[in-house]
N, C-alpha and C. Protein backbone atom coordinates (compact mmCIF):
# COMPACT_ATOMS: atom_id res chain seq x y z
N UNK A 1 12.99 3.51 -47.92
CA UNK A 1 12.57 4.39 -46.88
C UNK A 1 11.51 3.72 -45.99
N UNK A 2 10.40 2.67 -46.19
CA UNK A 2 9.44 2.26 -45.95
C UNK A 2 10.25 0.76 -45.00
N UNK A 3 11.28 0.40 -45.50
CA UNK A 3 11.89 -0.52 -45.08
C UNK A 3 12.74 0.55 -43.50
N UNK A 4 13.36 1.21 -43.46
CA UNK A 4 13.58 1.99 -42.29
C UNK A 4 12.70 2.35 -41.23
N UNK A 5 11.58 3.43 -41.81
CA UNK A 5 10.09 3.46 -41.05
C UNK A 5 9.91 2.01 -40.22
N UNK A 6 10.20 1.23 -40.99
CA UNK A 6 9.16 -0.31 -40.50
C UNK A 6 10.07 -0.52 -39.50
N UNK A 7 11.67 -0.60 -39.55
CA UNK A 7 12.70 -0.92 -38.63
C UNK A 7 12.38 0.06 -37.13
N UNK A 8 12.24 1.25 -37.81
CA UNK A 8 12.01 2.23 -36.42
C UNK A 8 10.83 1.84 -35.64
N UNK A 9 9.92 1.75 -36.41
CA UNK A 9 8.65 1.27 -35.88
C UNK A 9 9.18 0.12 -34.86
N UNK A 10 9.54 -0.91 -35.33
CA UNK A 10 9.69 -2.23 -34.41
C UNK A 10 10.09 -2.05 -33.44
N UNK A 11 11.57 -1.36 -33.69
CA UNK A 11 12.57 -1.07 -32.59
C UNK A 11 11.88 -0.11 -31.06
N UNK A 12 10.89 0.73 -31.67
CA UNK A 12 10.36 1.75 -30.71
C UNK A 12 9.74 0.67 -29.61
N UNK A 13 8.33 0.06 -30.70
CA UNK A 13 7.55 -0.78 -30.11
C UNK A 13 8.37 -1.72 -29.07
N UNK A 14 9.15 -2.47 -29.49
CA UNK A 14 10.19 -3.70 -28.53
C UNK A 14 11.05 -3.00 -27.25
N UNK A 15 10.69 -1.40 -27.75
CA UNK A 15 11.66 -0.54 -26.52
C UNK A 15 10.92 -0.58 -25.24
N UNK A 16 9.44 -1.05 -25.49
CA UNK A 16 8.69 -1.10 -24.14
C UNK A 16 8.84 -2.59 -23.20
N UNK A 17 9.51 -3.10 -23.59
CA UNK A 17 10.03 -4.11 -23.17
C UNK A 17 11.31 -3.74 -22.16
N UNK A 18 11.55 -2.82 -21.82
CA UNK A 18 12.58 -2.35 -21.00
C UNK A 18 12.15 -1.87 -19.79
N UNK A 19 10.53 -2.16 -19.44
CA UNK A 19 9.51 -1.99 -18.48
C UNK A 19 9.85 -3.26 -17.36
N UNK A 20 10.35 -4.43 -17.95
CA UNK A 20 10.67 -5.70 -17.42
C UNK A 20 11.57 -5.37 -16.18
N UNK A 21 12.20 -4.55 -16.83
CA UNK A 21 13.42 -4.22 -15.41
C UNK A 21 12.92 -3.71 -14.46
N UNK A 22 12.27 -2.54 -14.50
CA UNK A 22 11.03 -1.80 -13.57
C UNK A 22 10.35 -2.78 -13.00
N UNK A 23 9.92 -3.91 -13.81
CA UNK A 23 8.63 -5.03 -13.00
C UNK A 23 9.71 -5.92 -11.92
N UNK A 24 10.89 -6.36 -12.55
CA UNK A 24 11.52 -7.41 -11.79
C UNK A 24 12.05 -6.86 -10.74
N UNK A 25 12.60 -5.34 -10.78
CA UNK A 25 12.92 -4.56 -9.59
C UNK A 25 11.80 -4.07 -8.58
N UNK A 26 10.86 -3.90 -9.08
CA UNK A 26 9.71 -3.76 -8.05
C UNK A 26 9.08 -4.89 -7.36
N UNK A 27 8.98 -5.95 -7.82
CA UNK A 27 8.82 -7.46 -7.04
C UNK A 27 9.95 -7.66 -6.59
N UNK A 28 11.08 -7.52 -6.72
CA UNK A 28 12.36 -7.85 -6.06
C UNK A 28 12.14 -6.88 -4.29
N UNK A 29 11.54 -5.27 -4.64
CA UNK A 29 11.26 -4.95 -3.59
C UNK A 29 10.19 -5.20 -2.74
N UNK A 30 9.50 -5.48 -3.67
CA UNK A 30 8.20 -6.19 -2.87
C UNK A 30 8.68 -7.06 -1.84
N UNK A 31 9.21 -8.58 -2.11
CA UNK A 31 9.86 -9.40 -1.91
C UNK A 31 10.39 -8.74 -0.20
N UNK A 32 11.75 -8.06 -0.69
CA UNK A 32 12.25 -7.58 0.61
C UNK A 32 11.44 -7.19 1.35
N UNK A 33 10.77 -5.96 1.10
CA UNK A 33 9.75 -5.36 2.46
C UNK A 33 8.76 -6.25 2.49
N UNK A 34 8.10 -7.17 2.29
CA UNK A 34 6.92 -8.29 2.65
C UNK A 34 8.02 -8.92 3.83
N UNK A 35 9.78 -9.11 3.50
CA UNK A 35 10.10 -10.20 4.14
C UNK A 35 11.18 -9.04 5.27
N UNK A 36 11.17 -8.41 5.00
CA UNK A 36 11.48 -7.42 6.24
C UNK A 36 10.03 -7.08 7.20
N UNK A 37 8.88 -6.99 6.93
CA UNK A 37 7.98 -7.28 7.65
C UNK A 37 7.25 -8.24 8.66
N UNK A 38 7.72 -9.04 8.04
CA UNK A 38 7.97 -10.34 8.08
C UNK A 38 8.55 -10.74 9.56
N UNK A 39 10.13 -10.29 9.54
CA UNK A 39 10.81 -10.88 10.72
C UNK A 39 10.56 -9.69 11.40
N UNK A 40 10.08 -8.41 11.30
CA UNK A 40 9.70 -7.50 12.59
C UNK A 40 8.46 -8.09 13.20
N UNK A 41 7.63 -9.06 12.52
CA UNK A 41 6.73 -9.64 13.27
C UNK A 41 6.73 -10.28 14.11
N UNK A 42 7.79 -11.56 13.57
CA UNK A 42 8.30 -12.60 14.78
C UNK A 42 8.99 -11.86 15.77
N UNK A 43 10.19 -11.01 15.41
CA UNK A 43 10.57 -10.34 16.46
C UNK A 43 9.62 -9.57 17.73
N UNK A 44 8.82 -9.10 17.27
CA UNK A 44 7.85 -8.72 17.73
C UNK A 44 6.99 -9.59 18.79
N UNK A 45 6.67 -10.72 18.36
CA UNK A 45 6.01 -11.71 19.19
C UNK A 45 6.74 -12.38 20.06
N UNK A 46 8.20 -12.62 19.40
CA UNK A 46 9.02 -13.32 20.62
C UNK A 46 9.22 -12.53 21.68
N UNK A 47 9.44 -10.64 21.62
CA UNK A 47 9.31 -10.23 22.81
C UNK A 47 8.66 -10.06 23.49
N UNK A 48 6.98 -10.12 22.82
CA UNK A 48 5.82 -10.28 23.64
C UNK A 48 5.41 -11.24 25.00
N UNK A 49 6.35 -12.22 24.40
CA UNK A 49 6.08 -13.41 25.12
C UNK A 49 6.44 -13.07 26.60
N UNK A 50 7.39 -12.02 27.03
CA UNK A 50 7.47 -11.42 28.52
C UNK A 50 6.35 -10.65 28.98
N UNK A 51 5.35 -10.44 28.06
CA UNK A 51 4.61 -9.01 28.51
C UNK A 51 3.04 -9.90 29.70
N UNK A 52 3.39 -11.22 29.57
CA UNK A 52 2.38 -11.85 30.59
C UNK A 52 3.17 -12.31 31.51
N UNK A 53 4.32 -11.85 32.32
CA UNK A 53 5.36 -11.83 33.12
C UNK A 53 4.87 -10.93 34.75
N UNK A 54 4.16 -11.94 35.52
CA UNK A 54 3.83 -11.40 37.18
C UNK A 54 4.41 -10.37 37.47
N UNK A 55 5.85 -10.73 37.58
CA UNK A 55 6.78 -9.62 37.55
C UNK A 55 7.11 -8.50 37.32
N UNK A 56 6.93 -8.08 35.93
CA UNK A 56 6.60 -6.89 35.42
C UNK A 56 6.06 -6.12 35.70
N UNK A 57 6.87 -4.53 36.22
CA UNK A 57 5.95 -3.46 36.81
C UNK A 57 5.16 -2.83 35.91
N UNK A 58 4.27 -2.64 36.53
CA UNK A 58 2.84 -2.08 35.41
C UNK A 58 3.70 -0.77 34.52
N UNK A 59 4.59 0.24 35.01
CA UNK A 59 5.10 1.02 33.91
C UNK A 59 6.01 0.54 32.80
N UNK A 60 6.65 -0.69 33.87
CA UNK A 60 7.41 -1.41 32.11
C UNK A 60 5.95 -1.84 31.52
N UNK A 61 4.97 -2.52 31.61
CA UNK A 61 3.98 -3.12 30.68
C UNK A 61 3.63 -2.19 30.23
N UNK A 62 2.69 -1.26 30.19
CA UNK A 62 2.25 0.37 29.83
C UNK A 62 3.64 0.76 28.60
N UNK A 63 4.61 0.47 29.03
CA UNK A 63 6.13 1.14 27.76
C UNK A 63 6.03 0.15 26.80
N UNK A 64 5.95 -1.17 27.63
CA UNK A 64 6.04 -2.57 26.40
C UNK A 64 4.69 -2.10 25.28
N UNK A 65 3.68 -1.70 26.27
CA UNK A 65 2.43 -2.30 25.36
C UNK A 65 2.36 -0.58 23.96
N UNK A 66 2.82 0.27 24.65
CA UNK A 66 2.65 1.23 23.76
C UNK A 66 3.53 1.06 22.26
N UNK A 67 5.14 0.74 23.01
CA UNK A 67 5.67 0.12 22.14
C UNK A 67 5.18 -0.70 21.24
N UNK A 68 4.58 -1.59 21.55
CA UNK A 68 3.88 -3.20 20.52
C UNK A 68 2.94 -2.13 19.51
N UNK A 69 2.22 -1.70 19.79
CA UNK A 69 1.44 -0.40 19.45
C UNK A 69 2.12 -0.15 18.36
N UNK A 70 2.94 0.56 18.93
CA UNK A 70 3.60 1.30 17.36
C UNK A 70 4.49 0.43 16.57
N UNK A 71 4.96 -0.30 17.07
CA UNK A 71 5.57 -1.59 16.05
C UNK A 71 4.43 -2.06 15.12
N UNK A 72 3.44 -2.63 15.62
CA UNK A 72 2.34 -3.23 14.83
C UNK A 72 2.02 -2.28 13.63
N UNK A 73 2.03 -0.98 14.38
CA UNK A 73 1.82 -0.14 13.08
C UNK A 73 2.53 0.05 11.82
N UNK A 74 3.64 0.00 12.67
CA UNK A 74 5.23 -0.17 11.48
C UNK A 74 5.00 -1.00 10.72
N UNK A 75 4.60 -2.32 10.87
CA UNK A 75 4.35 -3.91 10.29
C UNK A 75 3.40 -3.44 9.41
N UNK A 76 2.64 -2.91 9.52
CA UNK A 76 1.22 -2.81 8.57
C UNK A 76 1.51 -1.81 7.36
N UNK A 77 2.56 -0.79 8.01
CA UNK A 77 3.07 0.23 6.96
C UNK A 77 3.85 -0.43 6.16
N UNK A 78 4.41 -1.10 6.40
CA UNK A 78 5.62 -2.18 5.49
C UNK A 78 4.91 -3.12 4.51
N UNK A 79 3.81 -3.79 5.41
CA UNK A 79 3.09 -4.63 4.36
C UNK A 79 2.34 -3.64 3.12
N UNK A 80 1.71 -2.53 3.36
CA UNK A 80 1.16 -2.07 2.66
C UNK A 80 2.16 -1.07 1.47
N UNK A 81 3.36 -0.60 2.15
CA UNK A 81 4.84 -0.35 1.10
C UNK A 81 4.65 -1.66 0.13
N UNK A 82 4.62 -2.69 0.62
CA UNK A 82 5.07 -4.11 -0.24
C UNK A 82 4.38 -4.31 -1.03
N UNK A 83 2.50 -3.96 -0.67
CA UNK A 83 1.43 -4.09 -1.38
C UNK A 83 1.93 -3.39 -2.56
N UNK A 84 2.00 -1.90 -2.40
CA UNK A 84 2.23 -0.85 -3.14
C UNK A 84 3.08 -1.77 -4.41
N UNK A 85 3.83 -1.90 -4.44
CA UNK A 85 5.34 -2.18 -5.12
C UNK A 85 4.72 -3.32 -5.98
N UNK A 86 4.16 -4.45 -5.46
CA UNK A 86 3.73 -5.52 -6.07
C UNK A 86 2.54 -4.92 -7.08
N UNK A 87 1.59 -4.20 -6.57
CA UNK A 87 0.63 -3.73 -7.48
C UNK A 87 1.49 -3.04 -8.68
N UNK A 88 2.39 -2.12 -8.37
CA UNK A 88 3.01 -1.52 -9.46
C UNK A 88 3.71 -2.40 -10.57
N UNK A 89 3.79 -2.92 -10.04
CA UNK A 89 5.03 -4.15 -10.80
C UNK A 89 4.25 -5.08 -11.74
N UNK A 90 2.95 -5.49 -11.02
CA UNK A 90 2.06 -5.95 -11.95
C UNK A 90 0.89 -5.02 -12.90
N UNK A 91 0.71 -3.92 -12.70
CA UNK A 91 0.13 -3.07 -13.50
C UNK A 91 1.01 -2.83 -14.48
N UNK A 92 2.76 -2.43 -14.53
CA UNK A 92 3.63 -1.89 -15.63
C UNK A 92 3.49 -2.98 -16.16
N UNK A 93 3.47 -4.17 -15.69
CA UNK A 93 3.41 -5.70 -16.43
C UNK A 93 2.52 -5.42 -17.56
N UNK A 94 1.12 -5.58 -16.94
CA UNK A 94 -0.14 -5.89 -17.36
C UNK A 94 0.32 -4.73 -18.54
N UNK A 95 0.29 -3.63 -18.42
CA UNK A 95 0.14 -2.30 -19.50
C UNK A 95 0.89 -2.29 -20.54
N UNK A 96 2.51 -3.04 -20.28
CA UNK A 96 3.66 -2.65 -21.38
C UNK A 96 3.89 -3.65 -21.95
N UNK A 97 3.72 -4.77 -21.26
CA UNK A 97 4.32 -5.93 -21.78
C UNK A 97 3.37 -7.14 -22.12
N UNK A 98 2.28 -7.19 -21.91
CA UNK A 98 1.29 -8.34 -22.42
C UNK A 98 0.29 -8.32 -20.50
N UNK A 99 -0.62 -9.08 -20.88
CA UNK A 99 -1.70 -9.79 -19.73
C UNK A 99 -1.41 -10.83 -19.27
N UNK A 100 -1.66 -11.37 -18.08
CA UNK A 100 -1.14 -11.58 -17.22
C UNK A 100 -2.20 -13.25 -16.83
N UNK A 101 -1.81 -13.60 -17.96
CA UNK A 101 -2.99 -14.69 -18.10
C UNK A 101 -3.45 -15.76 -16.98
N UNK A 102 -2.50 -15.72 -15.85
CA UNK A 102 -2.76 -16.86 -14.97
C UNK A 102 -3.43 -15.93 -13.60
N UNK A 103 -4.08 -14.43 -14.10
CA UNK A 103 -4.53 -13.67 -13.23
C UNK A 103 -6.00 -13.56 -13.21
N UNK A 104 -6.16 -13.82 -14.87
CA UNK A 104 -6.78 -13.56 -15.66
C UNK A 104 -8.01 -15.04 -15.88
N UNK A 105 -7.26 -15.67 -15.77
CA UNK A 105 -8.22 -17.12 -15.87
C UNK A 105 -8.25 -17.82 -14.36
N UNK A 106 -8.08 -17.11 -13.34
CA UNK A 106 -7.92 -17.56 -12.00
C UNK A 106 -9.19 -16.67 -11.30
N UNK A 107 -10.39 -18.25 -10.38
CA UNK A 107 -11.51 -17.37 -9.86
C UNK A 107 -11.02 -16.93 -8.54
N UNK A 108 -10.01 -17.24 -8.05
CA UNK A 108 -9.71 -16.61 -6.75
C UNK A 108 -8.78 -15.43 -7.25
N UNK A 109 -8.40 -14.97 -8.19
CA UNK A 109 -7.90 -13.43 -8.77
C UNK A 109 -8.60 -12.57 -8.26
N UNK A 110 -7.99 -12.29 -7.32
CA UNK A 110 -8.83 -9.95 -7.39
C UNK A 110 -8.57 -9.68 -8.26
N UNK A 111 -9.31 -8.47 -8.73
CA UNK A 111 -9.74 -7.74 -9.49
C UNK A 111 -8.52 -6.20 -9.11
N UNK A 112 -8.31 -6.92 -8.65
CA UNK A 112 -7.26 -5.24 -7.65
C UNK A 112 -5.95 -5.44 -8.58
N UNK A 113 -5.64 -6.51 -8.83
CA UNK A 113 -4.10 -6.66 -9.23
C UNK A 113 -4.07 -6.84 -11.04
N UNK A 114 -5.44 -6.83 -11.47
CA UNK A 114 -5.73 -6.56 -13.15
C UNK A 114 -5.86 -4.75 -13.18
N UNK A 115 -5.10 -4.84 -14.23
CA UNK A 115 -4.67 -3.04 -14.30
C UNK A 115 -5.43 -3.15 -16.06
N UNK A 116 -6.16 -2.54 -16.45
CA UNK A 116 -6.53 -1.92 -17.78
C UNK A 116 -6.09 -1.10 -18.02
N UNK A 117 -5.64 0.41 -17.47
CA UNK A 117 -5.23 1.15 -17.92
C UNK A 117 -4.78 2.05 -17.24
N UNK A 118 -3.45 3.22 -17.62
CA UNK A 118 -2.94 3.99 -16.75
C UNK A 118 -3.43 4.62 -15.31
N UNK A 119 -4.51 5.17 -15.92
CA UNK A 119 -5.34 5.91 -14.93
C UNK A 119 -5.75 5.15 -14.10
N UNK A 120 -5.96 3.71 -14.41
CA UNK A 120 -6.32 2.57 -13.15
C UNK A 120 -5.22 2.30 -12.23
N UNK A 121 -4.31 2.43 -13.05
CA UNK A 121 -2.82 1.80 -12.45
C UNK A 121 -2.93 2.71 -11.39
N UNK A 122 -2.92 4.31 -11.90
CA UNK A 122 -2.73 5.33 -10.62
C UNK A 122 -3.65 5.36 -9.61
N UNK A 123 -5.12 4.96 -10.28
CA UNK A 123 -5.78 5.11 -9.01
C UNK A 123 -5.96 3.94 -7.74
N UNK A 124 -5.00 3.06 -8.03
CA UNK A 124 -4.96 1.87 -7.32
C UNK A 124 -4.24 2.17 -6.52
N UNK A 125 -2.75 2.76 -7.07
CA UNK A 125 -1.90 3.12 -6.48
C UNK A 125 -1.96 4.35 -5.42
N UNK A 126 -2.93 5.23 -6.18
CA UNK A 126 -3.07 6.17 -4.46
C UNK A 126 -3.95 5.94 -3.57
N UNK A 127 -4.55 4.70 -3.77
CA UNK A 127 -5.31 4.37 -2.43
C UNK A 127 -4.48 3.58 -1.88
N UNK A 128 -3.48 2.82 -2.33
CA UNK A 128 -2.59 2.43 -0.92
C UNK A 128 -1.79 3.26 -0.81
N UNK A 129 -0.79 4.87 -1.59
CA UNK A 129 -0.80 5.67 -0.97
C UNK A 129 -1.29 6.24 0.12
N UNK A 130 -2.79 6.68 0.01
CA UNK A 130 -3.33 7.04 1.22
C UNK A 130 -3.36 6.41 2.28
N UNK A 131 -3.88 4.62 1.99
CA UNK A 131 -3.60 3.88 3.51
C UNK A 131 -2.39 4.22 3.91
N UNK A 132 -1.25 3.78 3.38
CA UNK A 132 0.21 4.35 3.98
C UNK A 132 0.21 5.54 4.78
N UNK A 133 -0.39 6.72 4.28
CA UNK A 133 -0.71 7.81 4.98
C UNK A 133 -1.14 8.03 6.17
N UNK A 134 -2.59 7.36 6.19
CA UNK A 134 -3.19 7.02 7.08
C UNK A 134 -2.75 5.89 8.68
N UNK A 135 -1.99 5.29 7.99
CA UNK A 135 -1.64 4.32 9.21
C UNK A 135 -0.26 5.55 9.71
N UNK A 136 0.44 5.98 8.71
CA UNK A 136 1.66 7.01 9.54
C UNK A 136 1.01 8.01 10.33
N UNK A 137 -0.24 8.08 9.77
CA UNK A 137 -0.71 9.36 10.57
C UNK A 137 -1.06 8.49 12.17
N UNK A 138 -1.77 7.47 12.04
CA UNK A 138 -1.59 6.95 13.52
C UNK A 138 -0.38 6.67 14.14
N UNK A 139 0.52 6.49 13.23
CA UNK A 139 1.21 5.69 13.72
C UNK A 139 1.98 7.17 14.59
N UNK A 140 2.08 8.00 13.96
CA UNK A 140 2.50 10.02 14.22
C UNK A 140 1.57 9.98 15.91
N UNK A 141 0.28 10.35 15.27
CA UNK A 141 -0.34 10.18 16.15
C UNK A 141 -0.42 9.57 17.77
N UNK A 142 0.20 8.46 18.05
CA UNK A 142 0.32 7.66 19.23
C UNK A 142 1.59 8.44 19.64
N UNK A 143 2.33 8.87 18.89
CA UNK A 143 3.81 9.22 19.71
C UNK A 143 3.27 10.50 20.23
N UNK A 144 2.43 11.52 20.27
CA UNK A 144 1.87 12.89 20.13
C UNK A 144 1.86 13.02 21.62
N UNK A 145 1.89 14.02 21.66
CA UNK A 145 2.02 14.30 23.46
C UNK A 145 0.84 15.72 23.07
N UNK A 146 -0.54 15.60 23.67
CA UNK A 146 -0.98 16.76 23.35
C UNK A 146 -1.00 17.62 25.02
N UNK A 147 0.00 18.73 24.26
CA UNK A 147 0.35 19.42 25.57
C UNK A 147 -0.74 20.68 25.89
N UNK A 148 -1.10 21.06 24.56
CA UNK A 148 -2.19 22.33 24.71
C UNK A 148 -3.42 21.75 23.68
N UNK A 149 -3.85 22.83 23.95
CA UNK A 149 -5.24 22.91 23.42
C UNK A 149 -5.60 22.79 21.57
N UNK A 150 -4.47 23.25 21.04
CA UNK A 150 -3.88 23.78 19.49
C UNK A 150 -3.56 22.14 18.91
N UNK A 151 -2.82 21.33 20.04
CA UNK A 151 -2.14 20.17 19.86
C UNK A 151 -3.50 19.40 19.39
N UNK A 152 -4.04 19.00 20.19
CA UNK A 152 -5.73 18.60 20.00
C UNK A 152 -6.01 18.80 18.96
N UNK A 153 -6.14 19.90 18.62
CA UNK A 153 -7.28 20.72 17.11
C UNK A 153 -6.05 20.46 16.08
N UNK A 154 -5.65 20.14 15.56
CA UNK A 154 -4.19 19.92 14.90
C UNK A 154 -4.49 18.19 14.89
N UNK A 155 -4.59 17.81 15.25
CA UNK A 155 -4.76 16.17 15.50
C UNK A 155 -6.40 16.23 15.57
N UNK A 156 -7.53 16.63 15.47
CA UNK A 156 -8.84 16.85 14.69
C UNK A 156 -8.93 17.14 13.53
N UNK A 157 -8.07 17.93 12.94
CA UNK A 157 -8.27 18.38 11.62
C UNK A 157 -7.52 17.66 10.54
N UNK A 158 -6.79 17.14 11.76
CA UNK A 158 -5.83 15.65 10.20
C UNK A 158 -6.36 14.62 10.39
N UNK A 159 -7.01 14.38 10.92
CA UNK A 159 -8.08 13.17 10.79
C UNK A 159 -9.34 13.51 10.25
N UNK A 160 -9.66 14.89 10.24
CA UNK A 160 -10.96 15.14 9.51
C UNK A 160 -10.68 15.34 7.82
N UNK A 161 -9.20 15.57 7.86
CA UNK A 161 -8.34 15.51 6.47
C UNK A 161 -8.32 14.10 5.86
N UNK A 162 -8.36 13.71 6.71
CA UNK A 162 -8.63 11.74 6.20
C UNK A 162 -9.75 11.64 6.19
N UNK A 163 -10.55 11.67 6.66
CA UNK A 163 -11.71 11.16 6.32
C UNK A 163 -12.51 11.95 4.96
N UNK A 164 -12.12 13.10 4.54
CA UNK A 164 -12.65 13.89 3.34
C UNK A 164 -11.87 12.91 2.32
N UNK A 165 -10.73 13.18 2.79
CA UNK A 165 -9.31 12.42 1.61
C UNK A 165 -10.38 10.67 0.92
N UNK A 166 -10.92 9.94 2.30
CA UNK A 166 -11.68 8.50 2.25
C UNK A 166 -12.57 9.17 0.93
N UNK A 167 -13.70 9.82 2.03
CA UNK A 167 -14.68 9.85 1.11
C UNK A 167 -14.31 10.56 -0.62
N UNK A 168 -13.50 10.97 -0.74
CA UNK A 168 -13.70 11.70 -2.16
C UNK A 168 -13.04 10.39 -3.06
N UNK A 169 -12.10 9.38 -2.25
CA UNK A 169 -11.59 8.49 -2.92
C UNK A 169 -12.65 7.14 -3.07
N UNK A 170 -13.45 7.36 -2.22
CA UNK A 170 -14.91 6.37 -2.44
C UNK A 170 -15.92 6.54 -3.25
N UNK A 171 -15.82 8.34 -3.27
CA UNK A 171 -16.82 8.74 -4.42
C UNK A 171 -16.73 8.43 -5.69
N UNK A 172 -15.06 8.49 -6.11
CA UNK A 172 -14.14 8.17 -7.33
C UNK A 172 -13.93 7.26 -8.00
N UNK A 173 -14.56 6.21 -7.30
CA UNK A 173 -15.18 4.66 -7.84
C UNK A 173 -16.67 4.74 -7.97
N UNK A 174 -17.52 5.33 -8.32
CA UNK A 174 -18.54 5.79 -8.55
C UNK A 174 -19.44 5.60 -7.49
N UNK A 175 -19.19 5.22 -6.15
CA UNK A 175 -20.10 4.88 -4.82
C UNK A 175 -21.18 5.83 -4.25
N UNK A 176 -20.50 6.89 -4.85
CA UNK A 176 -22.04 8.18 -4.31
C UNK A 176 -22.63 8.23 -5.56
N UNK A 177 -22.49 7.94 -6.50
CA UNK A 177 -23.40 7.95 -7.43
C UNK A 177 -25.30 7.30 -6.72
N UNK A 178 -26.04 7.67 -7.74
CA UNK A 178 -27.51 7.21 -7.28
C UNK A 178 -27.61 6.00 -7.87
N UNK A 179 -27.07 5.68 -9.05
CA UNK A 179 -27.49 3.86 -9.58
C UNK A 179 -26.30 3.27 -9.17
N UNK A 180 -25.46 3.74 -8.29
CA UNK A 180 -23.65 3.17 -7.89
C UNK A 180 -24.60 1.45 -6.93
N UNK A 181 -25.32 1.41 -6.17
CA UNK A 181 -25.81 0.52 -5.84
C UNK A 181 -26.18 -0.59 -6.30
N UNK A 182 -26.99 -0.12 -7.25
CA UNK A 182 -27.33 -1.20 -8.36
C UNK A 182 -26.45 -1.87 -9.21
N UNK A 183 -25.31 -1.31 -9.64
CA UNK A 183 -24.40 -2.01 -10.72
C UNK A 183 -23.23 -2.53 -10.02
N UNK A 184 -23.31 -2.43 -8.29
CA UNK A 184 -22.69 -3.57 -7.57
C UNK A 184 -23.27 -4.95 -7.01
């Protein structure tokens, strides 16, 4: 019976090893959206290259430049999707499957991409949640046509929604604390 127990035991334990697929599929997406970001950039710049064009009537430049605007934003949302994915991929790493030793003995390592523990994993993860948020909300934002008065106050209060959203996620690393100063 003790010989079974011990088998189950192993088998459970080695079942977290099926986390690997989760890690290699989430760097696999990483991968893509870093490199789908990637060529919306160049794309991006090669069409720029008309926007210092004599020629060009000031309402095409004004369409170009708003455009670039919100592309750039797109780019930043993508990189930070990619961020997302890579952090995840190396936190399920770090947590299920062993440490991550060449992260670990490296002085140019952040500290961002060492995961200790679940609750770290998540709270890493919803602060580039929120950036994501935050840049869609500009990115929302620029397309906005504020036609009335409501439109305005509606676009004040989701940005005053971000900035509470900042601060409570700044507090949450112990920064409003009174000795939070000192033990940085």
């Amino acid at each position: 019976m003790k010989f079974l127990e011990l088998l189950f035991e192993k088998t459970l334990w080695n079942g977290r090893f099926v986390v690997v697929v989760a890690v290699i599929a989430s760097m696999a997406a990483a991968t893509v959206i870093f490199y789908m970001a990637t060529v919306d950039v160049v794309y991006l710049v090669s069409h720029m290259l008309h926007y210092a064009d004599p020629s060009m009537a000031v309402e095409a430049r004004k369409a170009m430049h708003d455009e670039t605007i919100t592309h750039v934003v797109e780019v930043v949302d993508g990189y930070l999707l990619a961020t997302f994915m890579l952090i995840f991929a190396l936190g399920m790493y770090e947590l299920f499957v062993s440490d991550i030793d060449e992260a670990r003995g490296s002085k140019a390592s952040s500290r961002i991409l060492v995961i200790e523990s679940l609750d770290d994993l998540k709270s890493r993860l919803a602060k580039v949640i929120l950036m994501i948020l935050i840049v869609t909300l500009f990115e929302e934002a620029l397309k906005m046509s504020l036609d009335t008065p409501l439109d305005l106050l509606y676009l004040g209060g989701a940005i005053a929604l971000i900035g509470i959203a900042l601060y409570f996620s700044h507090k949450s690393e112990g920064h409003g604390s009174e000795g939070g100063a000192e033990s940085h």
